[in-house]
Protein backbone atom coordinates (compact mmCIF):
# COMPACT_ATOMS: atom_id res chain seq x y z
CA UNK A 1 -1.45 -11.55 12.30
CA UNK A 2 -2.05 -12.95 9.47
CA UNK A 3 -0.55 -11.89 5.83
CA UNK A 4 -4.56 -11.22 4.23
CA UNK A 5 -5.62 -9.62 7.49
CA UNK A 6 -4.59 -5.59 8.43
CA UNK A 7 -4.02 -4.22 11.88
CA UNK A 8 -7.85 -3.77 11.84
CA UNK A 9 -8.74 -7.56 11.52
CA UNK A 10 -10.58 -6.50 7.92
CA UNK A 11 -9.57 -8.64 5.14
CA UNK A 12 -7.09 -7.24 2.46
CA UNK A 13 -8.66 -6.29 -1.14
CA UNK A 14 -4.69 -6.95 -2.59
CA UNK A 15 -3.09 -8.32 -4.12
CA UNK A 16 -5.60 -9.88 -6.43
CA UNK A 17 -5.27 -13.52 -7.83
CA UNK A 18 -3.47 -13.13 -11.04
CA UNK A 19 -5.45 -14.90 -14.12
CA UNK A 20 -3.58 -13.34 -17.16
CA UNK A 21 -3.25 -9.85 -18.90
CA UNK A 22 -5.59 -7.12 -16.96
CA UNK A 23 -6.37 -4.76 -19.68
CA UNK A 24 -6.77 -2.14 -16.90
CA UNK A 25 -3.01 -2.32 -16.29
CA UNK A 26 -2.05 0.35 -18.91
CA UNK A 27 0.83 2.42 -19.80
CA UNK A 28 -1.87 5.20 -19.00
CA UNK A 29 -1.96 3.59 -15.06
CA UNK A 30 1.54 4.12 -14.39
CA UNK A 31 1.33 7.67 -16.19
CA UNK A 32 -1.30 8.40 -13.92
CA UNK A 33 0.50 6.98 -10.95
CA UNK A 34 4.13 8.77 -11.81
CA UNK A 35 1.94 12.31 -11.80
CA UNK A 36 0.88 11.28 -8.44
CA UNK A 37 3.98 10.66 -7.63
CA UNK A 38 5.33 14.16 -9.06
CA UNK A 39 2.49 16.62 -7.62
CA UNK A 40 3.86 15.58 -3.61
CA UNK A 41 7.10 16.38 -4.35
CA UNK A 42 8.87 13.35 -5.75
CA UNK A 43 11.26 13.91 -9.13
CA UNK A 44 9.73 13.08 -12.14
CA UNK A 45 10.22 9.25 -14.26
CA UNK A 46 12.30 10.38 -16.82
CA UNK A 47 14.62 7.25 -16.85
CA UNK A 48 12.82 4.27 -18.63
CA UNK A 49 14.09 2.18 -15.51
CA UNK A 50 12.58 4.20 -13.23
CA UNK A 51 9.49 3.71 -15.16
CA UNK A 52 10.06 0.03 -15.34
CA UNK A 53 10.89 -0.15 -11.66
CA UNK A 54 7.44 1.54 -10.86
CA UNK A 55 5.61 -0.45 -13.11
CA UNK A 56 7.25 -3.46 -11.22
CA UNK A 57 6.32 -1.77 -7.78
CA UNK A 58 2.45 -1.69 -9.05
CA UNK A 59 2.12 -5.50 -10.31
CA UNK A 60 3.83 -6.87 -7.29
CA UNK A 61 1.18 -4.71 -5.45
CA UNK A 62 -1.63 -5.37 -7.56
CA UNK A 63 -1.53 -8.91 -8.23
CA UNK A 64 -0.35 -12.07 -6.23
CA UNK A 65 3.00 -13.65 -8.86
CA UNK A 66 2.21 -16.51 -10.74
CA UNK A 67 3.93 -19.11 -9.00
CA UNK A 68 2.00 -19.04 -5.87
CA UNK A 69 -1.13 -20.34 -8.37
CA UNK A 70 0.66 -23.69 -8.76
């Protein structure tokens, strides 16, 4: 199978190409995300890493890394 296609055959919609700063990638996103997170059940981001580590978690989701555009 290939790595763009899902069990389904359907193309994947992520990650996206990466062209720069995506002003829709906000503090406010991985807010949103960590209350997500927090109303099923999981403990709340109160450690800056852990905050860091999910921000990480959503850009190497989001958006295909830099050095595969070279």
């Amino acid at each position: 199978m290939s790595v763009t296609a899902s069990r389904s055959g359907a193309e994947r919609s992520y990650p996206l190409p990466h062209a720069g700063p995506d002003a829709r990638f906000t503090e406010s996103l991985v807010n949103s995300v960590a209350a997500v997170l927090v109303g099923y059940g999981y403990p709340r981001l109160d450690a800056s890493a852990d905050r860091a580590a999910l921000e990480s978690a959503l850009a190497a989701f989001l958006y295909d890394p830099l050095e595969s555009h070279t």
